[in-house]
C-alpha atoms as a PDB file:
ATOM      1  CA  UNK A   1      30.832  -3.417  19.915  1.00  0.00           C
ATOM      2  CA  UNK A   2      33.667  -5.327  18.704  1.00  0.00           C
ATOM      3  CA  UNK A   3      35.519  -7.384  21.199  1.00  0.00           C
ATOM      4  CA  UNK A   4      39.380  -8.940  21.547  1.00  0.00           C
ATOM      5  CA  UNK A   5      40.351 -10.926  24.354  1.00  0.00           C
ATOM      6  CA  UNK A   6      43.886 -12.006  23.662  1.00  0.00           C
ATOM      7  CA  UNK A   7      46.448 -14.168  26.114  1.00  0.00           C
ATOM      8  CA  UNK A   8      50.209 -14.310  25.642  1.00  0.00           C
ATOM      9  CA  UNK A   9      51.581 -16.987  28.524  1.00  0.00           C
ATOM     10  CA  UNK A  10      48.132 -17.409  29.273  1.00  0.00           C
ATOM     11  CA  UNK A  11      44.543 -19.094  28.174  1.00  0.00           C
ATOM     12  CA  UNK A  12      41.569 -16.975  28.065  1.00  0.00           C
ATOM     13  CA  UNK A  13      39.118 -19.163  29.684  1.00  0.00           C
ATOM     14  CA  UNK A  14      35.233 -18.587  29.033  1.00  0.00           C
ATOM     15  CA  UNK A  15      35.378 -17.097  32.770  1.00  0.00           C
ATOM     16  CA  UNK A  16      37.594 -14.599  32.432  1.00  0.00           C
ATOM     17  CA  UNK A  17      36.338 -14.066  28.604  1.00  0.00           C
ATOM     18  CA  UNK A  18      32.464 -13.389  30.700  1.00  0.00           C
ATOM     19  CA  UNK A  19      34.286 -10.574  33.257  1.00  0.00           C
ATOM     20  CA  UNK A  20      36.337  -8.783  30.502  1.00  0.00           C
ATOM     21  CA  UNK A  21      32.344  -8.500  29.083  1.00  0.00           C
ATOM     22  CA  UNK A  22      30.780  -7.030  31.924  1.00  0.00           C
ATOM     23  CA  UNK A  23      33.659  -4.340  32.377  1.00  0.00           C
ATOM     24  CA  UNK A  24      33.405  -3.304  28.392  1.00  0.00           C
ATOM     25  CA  UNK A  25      29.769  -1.964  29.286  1.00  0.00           C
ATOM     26  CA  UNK A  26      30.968   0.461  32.051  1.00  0.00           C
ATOM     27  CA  UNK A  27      33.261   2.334  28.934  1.00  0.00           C
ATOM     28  CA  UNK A  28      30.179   1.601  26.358  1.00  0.00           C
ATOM     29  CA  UNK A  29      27.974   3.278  28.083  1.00  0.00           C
ATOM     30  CA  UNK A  30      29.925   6.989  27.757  1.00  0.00           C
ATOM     31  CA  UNK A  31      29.601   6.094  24.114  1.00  0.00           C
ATOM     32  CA  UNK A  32      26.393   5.813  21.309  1.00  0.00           C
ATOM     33  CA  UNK A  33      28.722   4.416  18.785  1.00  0.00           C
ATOM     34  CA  UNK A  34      30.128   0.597  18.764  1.00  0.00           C
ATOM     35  CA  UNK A  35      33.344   0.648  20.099  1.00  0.00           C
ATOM     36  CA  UNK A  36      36.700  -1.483  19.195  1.00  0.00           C
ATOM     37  CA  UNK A  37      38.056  -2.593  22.081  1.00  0.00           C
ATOM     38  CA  UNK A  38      41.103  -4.767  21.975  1.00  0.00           C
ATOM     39  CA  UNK A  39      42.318  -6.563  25.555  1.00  0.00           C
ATOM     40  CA  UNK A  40      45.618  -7.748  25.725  1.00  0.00           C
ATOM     41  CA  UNK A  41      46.233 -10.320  29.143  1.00  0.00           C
ATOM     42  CA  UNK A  42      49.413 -11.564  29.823  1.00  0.00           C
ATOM     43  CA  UNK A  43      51.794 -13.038  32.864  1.00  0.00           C
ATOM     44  CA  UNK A  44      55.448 -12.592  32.780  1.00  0.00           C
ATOM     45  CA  UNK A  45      57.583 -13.565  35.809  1.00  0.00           C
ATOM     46  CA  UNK A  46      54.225 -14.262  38.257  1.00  0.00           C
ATOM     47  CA  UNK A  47      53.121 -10.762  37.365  1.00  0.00           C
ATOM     48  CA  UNK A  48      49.543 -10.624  35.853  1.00  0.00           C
ATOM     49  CA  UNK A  49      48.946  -7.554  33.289  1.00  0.00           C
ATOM     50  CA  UNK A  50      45.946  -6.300  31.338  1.00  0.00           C
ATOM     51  CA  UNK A  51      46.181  -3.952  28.714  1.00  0.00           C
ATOM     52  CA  UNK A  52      42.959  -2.353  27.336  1.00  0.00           C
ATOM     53  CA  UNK A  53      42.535  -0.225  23.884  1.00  0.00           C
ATOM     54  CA  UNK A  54      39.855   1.453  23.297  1.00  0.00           C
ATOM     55  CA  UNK A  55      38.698   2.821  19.245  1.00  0.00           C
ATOM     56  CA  UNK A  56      36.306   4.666  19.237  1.00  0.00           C
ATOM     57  CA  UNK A  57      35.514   7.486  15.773  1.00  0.00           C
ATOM     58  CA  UNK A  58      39.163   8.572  15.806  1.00  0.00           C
ATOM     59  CA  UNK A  59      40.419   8.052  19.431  1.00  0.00           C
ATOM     60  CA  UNK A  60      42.396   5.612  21.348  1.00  0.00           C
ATOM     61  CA  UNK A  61      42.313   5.249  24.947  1.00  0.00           C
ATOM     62  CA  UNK A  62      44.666   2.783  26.237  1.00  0.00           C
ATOM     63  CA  UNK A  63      45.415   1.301  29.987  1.00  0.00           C
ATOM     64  CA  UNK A  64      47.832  -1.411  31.269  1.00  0.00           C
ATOM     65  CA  UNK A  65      47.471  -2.584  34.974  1.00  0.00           C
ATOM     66  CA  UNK A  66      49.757  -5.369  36.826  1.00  0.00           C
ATOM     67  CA  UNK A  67      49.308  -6.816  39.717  1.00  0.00           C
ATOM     68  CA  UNK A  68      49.318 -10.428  41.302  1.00  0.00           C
ATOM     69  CA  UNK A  69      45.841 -11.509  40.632  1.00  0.00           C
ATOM     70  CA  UNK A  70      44.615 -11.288  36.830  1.00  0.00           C
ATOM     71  CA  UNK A  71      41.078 -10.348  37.644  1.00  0.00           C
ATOM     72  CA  UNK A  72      42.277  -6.942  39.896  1.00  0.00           C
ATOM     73  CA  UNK A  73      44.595  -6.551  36.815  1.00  0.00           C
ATOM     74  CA  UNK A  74      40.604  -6.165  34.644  1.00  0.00           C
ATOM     75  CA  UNK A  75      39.070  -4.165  37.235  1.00  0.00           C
ATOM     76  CA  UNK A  76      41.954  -1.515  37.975  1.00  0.00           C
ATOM     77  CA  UNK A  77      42.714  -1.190  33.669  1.00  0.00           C
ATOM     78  CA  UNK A  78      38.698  -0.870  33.576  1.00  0.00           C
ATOM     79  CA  UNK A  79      39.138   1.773  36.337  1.00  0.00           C
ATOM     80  CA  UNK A  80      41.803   3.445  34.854  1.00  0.00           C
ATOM     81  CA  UNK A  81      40.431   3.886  31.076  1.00  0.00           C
ATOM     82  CA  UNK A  82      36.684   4.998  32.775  1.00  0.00           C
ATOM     83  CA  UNK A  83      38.506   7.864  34.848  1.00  0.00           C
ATOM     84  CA  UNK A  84      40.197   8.974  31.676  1.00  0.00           C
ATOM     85  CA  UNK A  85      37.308   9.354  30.361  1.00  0.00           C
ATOM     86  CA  UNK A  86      35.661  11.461  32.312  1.00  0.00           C
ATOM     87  CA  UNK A  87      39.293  13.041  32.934  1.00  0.00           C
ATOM     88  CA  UNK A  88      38.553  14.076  29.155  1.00  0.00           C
ATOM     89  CA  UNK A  89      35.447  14.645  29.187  1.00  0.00           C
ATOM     90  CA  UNK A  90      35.456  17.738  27.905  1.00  0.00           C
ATOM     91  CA  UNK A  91      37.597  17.750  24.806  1.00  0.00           C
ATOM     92  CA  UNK A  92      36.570  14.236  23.674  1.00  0.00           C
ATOM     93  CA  UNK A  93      32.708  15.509  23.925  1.00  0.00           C
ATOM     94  CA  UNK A  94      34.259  18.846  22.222  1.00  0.00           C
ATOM     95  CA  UNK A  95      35.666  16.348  19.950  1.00  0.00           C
ATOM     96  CA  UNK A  96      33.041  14.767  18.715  1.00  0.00           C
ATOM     97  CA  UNK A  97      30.650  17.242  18.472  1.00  0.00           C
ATOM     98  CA  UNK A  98      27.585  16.397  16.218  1.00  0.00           C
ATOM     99  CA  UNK A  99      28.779  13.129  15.425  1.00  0.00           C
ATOM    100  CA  UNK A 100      26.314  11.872  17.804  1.00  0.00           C
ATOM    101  CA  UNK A 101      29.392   9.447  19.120  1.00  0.00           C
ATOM    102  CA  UNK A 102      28.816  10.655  23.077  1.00  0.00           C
ATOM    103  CA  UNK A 103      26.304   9.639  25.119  1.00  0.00           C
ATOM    104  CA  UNK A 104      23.762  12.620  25.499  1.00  0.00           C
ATOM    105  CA  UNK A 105      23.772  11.678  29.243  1.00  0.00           C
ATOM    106  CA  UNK A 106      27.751  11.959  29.261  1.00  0.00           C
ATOM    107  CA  UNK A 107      27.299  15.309  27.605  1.00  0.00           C
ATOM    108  CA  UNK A 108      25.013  16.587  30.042  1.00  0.00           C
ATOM    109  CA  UNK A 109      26.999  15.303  32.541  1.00  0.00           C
ATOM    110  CA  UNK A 110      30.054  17.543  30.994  1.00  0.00           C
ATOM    111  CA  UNK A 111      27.599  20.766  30.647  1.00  0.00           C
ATOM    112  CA  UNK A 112      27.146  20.862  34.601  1.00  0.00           C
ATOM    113  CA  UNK A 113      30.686  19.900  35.313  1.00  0.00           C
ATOM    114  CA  UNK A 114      31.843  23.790  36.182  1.00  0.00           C
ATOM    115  CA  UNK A 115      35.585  22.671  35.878  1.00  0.00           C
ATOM    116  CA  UNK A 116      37.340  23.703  32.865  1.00  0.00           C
ATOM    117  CA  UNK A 117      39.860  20.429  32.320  1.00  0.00           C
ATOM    118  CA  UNK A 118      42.100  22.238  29.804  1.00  0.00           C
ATOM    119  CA  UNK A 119      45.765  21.486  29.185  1.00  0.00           C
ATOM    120  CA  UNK A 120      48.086  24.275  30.386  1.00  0.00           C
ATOM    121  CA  UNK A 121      51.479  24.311  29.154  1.00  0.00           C
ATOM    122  CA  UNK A 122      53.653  25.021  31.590  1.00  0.00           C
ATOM    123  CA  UNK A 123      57.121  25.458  29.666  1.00  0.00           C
ATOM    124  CA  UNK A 124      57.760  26.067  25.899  1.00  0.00           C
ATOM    125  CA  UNK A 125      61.079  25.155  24.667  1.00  0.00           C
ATOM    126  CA  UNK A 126      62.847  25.502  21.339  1.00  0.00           C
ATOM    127  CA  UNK A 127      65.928  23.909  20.148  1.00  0.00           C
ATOM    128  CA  UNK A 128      67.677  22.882  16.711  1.00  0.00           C
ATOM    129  CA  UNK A 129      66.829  19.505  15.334  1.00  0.00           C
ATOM    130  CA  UNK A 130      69.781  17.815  13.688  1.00  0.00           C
ATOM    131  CA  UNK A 131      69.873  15.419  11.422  1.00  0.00           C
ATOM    132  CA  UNK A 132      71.438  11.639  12.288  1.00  0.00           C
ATOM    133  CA  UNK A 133      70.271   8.048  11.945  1.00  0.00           C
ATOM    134  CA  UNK A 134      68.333   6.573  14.721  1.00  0.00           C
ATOM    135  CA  UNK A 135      71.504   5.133  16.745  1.00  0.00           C
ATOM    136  CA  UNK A 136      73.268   8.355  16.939  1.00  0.00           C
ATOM    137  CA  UNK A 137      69.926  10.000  18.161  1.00  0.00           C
ATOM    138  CA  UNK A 138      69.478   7.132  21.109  1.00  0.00           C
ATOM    139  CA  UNK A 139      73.017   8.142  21.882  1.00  0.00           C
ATOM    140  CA  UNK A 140      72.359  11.394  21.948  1.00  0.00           C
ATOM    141  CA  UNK A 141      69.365  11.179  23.942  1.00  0.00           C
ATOM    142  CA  UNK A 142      71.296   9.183  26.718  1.00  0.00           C
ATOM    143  CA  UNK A 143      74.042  11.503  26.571  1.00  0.00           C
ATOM    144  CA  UNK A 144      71.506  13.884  27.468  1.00  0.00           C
ATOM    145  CA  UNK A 145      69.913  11.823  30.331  1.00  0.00           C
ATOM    146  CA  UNK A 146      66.437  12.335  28.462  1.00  0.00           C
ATOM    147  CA  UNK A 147      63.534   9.929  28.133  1.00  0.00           C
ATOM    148  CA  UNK A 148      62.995  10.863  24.212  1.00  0.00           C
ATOM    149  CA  UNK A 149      64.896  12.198  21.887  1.00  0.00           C
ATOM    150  CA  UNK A 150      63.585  14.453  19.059  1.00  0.00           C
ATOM    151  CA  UNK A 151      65.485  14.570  15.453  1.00  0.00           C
ATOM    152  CA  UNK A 152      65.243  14.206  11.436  1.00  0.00           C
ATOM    153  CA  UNK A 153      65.679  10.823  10.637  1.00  0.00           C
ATOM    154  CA  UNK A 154      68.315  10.542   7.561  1.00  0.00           C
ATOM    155  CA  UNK A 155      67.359   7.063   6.761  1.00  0.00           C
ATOM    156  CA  UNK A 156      63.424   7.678   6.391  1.00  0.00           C
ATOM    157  CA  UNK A 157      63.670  11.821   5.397  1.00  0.00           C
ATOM    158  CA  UNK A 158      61.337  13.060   8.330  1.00  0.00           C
ATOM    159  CA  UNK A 159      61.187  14.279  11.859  1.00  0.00           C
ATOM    160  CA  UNK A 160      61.334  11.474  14.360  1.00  0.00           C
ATOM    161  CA  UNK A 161      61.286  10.566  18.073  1.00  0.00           C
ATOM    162  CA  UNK A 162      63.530   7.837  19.570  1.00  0.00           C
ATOM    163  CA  UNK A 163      61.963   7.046  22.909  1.00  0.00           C
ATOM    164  CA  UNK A 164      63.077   4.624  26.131  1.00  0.00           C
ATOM    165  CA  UNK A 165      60.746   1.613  26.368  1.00  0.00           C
ATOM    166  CA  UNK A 166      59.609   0.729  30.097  1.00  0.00           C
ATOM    167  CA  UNK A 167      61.518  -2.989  29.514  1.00  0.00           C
ATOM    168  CA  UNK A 168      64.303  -0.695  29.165  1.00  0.00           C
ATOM    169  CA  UNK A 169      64.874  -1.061  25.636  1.00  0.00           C
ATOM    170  CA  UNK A 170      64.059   1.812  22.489  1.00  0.00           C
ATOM    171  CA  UNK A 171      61.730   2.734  20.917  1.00  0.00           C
ATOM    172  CA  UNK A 172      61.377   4.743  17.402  1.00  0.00           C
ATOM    173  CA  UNK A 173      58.576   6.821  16.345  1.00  0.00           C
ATOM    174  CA  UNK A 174      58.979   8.070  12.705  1.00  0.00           C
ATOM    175  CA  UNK A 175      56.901  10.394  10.422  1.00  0.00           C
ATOM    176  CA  UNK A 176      55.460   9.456   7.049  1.00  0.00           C
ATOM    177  CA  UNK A 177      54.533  12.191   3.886  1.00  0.00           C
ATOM    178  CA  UNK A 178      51.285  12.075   2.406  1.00  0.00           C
END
C-alpha cells in the first residue's frame, strides 16, 4: 500500500501519521491489491477536515469529513469511504471481476447480500447544448438557478461542465480527444 499523509495549516505529527495507519487497514482489507491512498488534513477557520482518496485498479473513492476535533475528522472520512464500499459492493466486485483486486471474503460477502444495489434513473432529460466560452456558460447556469451547467466549450472544442464549488466559487470540467 502506498501511503500520503499531507497537512495544509497543519503538521502531521508521528501520532496522527500512526492513526491515519490503523484506519487505512479497515479499507485494505476489502481489497487483495496495494492500494494508493492519498490523505489530505487541513484546518481553516478552527474547523478540522480530512479528505481521503482512495486508487485502487481504476477507481477512486474519495471522502472529506469536518468537524472540531481532527481525529473524529479520520474516523468519520474512514467511516464514510468503508460504507461506500460496501454501498458498492456490487458493481465494484462486478467491476473487477477476475482481476483478483477484491477480497474473496468481500465477494462472498456480496454473493449472500440478496439486495440488488443498482442505480435507477429516475428522470431522463434531453436538451440542446450550445456552444459559448466558459463565462457565458457560468452565466447561464446561474441564470438558470442550476448547480452545473452542461455546454461545448469554444475555447477547448469539446463538451464541458461548469460546476459551483462548495467555497462558492466555479468550477470547470472539460473534455479532451484521443
Amino acid at each position: 500500500m502506498e501511503l500520503t499523509v499531507r497537512g495544509k495549516n497543519l503538521e502531521v505529527t508521528e501520532a496522527l501519521h500512526a492513526y491515519v495507519e490503523k484506519h487505512t487497514g479497515k479499507i485494505q482489507r476489502y481489497f487483495d491489491k496495494p492500494l494508493k491512498i492519498n490523505v489530505l488534513m487541513r484546518i481553516s477557520n478552527m474547523t478540522k477536515t480530512c479528505e481521503v482518496t482512495v486508487f485502487v485498479d481504476g477507481v477512486i473513492l474519495r471522502g472529506v469529513e469536518k468537524s472540531n476535533d481532527m481525529y473524529k475528522s479520520i474516523d468519520l472520512v474512514f467511516d464514510k469511504v468503508e460504507r461506500q464500499i460496501h454501498k458498492y459492493k456490487t458493481r465494484l466486485a462486478r467491476k473487477f471481476k477476475g482481476k483478483d483486486v477484491m477480497s474473496q471474503q468481500f465477494i462472498e460477502e456480496k454473493e449472500q447480500s440478496t439486495a440488488d444495489n443498482d442505480f435507477e434513473i429516475v428522470r431522463q432529460k434531453r436538451f440542446v447544448i450550445n456552444s459559448m466560452t466558459p463565462e457565458e456558460a457560468v452565466l447561464q447556469m446561474n441564470l438558470l438557478g442550476h448547480s452545473f451547467f452542461m455546454f461545448y466549450n469554444i475555447e477547448s472544442d469539446g463538451m464541458a461542465v461548469v460546476y459551483r464549488r462548495n467555497d462558492g466559487k466555479y468550477g470547470l470540467i472539460d473534455s479532451e480527444h484521443n
